[in-house]
PDB file of N, CA and C in Angstrom:
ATOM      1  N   UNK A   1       0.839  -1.190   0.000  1.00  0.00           N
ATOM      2  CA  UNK A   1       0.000   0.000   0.000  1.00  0.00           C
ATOM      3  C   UNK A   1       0.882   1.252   0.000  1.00  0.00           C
ATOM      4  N   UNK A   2       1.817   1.094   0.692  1.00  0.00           N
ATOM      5  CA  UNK A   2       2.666   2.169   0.760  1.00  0.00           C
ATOM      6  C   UNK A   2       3.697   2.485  -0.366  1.00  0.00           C
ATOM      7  N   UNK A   3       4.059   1.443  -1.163  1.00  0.00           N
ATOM      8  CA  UNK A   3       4.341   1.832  -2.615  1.00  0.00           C
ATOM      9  C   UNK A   3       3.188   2.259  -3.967  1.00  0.00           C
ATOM     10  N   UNK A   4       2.543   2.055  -3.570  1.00  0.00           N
ATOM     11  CA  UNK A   4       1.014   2.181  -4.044  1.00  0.00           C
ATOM     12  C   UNK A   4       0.901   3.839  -4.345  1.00  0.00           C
ATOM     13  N   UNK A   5       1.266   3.969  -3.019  1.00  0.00           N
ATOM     14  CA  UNK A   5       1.011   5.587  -2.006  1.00  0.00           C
ATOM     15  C   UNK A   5       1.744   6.256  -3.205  1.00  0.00           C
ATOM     16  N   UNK A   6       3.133   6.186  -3.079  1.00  0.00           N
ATOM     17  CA  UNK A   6       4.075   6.940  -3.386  1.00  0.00           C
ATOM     18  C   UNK A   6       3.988   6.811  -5.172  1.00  0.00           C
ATOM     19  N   UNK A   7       3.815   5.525  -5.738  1.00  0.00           N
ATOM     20  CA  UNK A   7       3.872   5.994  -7.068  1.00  0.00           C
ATOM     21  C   UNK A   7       2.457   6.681  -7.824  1.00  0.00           C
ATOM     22  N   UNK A   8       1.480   6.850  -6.884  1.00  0.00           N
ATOM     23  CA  UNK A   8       0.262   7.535  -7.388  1.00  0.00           C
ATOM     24  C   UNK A   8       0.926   8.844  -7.384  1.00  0.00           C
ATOM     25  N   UNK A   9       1.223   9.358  -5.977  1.00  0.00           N
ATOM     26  CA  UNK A   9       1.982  10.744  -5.260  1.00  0.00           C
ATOM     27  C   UNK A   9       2.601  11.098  -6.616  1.00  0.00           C
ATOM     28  N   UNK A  10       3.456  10.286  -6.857  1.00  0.00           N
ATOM     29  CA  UNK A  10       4.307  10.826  -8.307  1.00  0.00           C
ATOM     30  C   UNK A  10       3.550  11.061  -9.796  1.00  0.00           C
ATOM     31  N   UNK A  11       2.609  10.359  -9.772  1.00  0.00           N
ATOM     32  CA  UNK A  11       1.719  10.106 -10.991  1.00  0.00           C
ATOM     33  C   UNK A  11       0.822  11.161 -11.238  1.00  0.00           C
ATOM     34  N   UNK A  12       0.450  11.390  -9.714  1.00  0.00           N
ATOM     35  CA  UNK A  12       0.131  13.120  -9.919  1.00  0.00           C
ATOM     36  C   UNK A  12       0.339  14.182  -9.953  1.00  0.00           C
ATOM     37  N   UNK A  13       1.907  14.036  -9.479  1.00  0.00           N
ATOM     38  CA  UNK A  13       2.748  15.459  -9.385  1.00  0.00           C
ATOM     39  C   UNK A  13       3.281  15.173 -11.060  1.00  0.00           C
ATOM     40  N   UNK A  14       3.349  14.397 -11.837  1.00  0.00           N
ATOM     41  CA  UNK A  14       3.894  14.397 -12.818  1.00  0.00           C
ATOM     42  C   UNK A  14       2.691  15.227 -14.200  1.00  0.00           C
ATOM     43  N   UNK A  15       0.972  14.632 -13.716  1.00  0.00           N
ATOM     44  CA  UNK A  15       0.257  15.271 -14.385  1.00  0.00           C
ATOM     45  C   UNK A  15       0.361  16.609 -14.165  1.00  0.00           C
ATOM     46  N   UNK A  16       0.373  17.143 -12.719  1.00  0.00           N
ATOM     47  CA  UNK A  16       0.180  18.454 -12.464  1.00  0.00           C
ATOM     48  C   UNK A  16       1.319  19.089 -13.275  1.00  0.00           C
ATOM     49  N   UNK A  17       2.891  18.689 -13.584  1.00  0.00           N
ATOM     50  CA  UNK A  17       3.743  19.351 -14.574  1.00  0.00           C
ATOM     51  C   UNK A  17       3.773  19.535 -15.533  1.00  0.00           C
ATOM     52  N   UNK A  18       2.777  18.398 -16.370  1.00  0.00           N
ATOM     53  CA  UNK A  18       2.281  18.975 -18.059  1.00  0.00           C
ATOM     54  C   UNK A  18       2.030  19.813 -18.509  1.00  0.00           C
ATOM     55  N   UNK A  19       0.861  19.971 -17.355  1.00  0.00           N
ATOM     56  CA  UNK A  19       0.126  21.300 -17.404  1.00  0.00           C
ATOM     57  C   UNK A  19      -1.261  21.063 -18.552  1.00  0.00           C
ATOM     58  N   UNK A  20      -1.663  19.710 -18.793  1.00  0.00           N
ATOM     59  CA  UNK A  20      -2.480  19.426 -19.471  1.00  0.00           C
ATOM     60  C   UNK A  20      -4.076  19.258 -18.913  1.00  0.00           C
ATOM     61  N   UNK A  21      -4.528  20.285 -18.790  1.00  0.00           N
ATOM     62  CA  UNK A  21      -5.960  20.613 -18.692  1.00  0.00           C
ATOM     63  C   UNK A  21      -7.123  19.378 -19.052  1.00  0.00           C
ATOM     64  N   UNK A  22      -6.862  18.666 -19.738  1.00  0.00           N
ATOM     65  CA  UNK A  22      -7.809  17.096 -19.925  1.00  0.00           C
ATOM     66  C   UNK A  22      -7.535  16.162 -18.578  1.00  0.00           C
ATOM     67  N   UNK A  23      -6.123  16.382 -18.095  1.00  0.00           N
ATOM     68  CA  UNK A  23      -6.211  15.155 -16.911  1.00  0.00           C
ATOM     69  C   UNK A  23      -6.704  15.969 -15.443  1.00  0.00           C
ATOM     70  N   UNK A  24      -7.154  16.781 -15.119  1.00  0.00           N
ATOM     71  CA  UNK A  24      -7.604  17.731 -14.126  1.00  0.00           C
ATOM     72  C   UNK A  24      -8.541  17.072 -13.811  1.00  0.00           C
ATOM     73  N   UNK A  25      -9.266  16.675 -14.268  1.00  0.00           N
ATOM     74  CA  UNK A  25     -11.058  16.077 -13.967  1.00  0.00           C
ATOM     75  C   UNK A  25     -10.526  14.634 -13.075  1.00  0.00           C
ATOM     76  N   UNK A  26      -9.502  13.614 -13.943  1.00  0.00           N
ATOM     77  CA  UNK A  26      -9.233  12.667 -13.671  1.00  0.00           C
ATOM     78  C   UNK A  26      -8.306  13.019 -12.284  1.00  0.00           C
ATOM     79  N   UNK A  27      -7.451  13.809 -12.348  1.00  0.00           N
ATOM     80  CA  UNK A  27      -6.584  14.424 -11.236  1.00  0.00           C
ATOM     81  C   UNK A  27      -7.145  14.268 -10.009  1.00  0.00           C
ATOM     82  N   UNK A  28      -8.142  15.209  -9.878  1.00  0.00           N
ATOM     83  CA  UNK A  28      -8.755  15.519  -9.100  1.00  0.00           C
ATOM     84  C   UNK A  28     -10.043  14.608  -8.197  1.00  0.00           C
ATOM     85  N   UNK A  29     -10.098  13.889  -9.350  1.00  0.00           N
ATOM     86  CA  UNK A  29     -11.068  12.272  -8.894  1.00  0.00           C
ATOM     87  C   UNK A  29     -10.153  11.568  -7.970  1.00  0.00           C
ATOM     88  N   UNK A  30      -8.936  11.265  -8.526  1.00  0.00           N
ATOM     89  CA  UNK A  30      -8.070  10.497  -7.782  1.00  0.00           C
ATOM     90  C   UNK A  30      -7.407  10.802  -6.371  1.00  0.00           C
ATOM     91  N   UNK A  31      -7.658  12.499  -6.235  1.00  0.00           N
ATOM     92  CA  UNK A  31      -7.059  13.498  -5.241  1.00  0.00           C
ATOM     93  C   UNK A  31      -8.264  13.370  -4.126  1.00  0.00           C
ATOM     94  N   UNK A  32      -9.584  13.020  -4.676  1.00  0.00           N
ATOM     95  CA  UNK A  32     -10.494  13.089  -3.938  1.00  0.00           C
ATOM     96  C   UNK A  32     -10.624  11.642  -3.387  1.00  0.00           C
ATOM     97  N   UNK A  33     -10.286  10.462  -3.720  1.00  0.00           N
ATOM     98  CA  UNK A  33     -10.825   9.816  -3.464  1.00  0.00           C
ATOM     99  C   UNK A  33      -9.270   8.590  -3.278  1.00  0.00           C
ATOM    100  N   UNK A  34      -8.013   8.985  -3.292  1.00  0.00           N
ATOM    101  CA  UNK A  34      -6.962   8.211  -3.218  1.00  0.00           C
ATOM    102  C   UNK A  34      -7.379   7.112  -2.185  1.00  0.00           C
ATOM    103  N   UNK A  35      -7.548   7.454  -0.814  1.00  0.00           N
ATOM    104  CA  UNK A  35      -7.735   6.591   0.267  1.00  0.00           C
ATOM    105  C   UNK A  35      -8.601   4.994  -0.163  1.00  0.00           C
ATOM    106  N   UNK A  36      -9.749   5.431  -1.346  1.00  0.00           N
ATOM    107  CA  UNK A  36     -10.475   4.323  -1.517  1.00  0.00           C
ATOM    108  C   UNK A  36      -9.404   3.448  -2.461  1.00  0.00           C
ATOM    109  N   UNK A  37      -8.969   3.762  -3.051  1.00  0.00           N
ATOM    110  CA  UNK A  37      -8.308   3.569  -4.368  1.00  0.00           C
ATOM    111  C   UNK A  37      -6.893   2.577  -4.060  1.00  0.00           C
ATOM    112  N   UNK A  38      -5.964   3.248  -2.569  1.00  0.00           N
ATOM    113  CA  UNK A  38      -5.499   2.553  -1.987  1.00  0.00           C
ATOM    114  C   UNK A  38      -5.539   1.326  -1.169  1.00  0.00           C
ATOM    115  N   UNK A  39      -7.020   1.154  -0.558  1.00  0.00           N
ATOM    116  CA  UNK A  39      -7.683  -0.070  -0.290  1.00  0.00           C
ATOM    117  C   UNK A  39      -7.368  -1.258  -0.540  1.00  0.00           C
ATOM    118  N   UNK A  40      -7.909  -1.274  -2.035  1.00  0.00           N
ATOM    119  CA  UNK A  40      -7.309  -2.265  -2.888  1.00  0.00           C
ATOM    120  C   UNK A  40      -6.409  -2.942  -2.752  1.00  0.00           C
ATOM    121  N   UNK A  41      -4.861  -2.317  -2.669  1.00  0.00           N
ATOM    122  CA  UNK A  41      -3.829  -2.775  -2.151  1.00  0.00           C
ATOM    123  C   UNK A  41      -3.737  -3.539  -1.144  1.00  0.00           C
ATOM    124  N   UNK A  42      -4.633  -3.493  -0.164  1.00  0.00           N
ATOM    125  CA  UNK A  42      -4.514  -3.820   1.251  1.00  0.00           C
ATOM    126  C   UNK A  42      -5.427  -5.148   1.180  1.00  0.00           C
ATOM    127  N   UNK A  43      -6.343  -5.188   0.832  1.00  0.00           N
ATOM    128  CA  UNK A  43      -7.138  -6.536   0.612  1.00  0.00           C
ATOM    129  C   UNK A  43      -7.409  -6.939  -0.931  1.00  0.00           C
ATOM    130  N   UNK A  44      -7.159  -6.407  -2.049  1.00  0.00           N
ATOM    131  CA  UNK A  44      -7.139  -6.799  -3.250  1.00  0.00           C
ATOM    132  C   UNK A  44      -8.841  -6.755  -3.619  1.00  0.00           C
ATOM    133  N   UNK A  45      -9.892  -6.440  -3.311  1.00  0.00           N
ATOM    134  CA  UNK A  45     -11.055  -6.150  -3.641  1.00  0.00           C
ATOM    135  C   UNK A  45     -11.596  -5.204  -4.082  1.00  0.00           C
ATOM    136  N   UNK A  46     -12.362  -4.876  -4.794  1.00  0.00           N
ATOM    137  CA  UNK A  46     -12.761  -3.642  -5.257  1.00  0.00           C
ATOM    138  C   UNK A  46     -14.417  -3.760  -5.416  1.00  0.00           C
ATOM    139  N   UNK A  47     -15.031  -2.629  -5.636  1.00  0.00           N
ATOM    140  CA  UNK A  47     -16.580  -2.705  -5.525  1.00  0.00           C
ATOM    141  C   UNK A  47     -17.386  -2.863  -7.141  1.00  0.00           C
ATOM    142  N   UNK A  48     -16.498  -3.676  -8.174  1.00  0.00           N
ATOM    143  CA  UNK A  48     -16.939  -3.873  -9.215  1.00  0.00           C
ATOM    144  C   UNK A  48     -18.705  -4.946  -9.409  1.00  0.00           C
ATOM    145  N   UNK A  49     -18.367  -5.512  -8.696  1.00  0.00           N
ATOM    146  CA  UNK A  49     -19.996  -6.161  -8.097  1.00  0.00           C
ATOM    147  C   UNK A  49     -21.042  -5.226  -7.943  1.00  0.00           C
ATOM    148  N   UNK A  50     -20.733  -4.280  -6.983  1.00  0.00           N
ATOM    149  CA  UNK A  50     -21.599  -3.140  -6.954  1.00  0.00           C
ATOM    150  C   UNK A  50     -21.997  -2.075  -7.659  1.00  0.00           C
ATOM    151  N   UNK A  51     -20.985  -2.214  -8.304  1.00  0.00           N
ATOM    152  CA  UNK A  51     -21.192  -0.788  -9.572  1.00  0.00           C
ATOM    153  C   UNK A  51     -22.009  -1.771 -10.856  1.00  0.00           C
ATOM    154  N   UNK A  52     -21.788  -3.276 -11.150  1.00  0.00           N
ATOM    155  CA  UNK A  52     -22.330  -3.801 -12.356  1.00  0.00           C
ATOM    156  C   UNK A  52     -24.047  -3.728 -11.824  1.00  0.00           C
ATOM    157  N   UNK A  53     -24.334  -4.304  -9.863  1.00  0.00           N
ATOM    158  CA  UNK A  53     -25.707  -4.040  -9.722  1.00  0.00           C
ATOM    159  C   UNK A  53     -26.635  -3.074 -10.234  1.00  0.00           C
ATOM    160  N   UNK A  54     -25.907  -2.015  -9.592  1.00  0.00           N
ATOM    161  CA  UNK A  54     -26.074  -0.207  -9.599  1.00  0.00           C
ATOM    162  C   UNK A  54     -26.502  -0.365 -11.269  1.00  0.00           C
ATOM    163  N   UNK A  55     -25.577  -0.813 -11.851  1.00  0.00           N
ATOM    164  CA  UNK A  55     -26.129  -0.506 -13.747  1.00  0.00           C
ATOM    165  C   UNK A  55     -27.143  -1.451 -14.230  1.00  0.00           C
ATOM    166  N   UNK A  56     -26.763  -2.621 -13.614  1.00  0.00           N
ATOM    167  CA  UNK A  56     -28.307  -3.532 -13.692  1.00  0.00           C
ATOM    168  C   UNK A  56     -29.767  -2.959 -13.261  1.00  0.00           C
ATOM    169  N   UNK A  57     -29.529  -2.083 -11.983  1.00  0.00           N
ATOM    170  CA  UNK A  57     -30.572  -1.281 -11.798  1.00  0.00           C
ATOM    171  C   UNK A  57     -31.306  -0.108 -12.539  1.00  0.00           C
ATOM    172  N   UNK A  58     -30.064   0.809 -13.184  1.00  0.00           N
ATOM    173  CA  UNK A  58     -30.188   1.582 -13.760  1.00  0.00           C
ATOM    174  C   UNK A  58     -31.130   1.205 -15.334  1.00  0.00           C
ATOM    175  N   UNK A  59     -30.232   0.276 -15.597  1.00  0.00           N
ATOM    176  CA  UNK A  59     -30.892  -0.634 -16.927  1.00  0.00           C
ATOM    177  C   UNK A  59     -32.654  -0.721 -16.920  1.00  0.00           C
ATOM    178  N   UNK A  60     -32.834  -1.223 -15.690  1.00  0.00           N
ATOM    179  CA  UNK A  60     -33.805  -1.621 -15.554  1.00  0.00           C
ATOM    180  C   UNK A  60     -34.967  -0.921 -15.438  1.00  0.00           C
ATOM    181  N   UNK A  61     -34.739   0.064 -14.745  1.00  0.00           N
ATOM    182  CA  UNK A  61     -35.304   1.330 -14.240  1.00  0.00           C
ATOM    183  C   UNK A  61     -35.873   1.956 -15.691  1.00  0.00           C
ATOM    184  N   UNK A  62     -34.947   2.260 -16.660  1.00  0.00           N
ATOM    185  CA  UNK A  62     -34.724   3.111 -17.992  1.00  0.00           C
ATOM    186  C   UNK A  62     -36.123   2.024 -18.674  1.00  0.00           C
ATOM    187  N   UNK A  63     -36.019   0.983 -18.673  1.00  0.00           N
ATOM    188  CA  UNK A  63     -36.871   0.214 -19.900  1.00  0.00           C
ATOM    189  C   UNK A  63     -38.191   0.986 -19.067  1.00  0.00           C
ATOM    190  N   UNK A  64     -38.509   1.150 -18.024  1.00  0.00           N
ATOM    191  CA  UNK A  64     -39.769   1.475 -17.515  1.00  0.00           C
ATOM    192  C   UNK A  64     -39.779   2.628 -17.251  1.00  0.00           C
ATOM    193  N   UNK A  65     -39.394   3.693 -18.328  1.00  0.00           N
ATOM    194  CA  UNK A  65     -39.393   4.933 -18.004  1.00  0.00           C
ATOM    195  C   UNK A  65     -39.456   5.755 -16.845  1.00  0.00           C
ATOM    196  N   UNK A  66     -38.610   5.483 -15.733  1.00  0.00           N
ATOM    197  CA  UNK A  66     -39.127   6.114 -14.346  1.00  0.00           C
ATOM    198  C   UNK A  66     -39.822   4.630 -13.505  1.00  0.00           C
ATOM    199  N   UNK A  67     -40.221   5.342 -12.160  1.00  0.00           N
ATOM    200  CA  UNK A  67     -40.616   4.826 -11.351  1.00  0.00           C
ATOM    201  C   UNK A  67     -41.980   5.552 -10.653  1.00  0.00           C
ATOM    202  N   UNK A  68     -42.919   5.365 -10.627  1.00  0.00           N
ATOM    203  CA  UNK A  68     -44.132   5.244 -10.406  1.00  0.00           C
ATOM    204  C   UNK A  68     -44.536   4.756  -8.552  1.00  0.00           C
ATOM    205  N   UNK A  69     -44.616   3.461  -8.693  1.00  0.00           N
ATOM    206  CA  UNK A  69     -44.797   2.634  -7.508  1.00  0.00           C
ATOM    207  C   UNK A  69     -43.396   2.176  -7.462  1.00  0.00           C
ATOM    208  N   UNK A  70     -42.690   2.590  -6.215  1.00  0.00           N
ATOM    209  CA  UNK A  70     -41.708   2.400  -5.669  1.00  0.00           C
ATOM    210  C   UNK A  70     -41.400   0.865  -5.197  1.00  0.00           C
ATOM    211  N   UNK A  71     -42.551   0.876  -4.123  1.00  0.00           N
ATOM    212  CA  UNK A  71     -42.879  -0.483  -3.476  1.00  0.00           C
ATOM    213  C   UNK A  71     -42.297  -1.706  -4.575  1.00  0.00           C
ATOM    214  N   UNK A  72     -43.393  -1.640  -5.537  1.00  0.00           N
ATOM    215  CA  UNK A  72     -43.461  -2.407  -7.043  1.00  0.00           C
ATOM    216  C   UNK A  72     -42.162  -2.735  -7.486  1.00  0.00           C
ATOM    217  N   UNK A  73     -41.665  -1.568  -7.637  1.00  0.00           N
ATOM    218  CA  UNK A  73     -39.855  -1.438  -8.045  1.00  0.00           C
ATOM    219  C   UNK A  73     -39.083  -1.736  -7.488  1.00  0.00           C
ATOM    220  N   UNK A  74     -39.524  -2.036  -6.020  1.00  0.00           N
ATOM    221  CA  UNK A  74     -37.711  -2.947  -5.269  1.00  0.00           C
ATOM    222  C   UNK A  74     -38.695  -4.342  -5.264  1.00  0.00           C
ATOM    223  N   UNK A  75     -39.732  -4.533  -5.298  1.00  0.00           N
ATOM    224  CA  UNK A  75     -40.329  -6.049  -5.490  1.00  0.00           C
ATOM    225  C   UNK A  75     -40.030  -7.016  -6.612  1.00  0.00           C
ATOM    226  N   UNK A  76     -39.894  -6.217  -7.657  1.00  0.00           N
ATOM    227  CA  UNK A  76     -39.821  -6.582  -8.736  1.00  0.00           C
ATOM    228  C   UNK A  76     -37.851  -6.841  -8.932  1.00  0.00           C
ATOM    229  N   UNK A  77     -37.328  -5.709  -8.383  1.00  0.00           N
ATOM    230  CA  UNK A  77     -35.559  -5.516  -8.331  1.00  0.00           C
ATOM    231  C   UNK A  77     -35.120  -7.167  -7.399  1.00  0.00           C
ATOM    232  N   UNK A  78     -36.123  -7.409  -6.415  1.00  0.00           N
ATOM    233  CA  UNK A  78     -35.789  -8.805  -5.321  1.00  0.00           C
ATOM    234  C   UNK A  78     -36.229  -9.773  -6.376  1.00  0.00           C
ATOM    235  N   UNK A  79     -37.132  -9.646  -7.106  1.00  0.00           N
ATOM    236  CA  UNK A  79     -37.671 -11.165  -7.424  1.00  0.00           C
ATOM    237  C   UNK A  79     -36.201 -11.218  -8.983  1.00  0.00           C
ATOM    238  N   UNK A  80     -36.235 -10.336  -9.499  1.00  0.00           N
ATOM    239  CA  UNK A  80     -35.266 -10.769 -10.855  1.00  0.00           C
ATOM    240  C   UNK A  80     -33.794 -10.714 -10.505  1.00  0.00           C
ATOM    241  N   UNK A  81     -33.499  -9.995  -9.472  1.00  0.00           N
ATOM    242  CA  UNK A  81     -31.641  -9.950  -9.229  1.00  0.00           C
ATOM    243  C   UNK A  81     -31.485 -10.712  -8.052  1.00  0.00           C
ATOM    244  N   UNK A  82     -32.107 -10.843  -7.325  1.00  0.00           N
ATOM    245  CA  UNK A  82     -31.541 -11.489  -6.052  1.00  0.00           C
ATOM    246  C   UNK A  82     -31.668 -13.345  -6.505  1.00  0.00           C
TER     247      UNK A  82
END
């Protein structure tokens, strides 16, 4: 984790010297959120499970234009994903 640390540390002091205005967004994602990102390192897991749900949901949601009956919509989310 702690080499992890240090070659991100560098990876971003190296964007910040370009001076290239496209990696700022990405910069700054990574500036915000290093601690999660470092995780990884430490137990090798990541929340890719959760993010494919999250889009399975999203998916799902979209074919039915919105949500209406809520209730309906996590009934329906238990009976087809779980």
């Amino acid at each position: 984790k702690g080499v992890a640390f240090t070659k991100l540390a560098h990876w971003y002091k190296q964007v910040e010297d370009t001076g290239f205005k496209a990696f700022n967004t990405v910069a700054n994602s990574i500036q915000l959120n290093y601690r999660s990102i470092l995780n990884y390192f430490q137990n090798r897991s990541t929340n890719a499970s959760a993010e494919s749900f999250n889009a399975k949901i999203k998916a799902f949601r979209s074919q039915f234009r919105g949500v209406k009956n809520v209730e309906f919509f996590l009934y329906r989310l238990t009976r087809i994903f779980v």
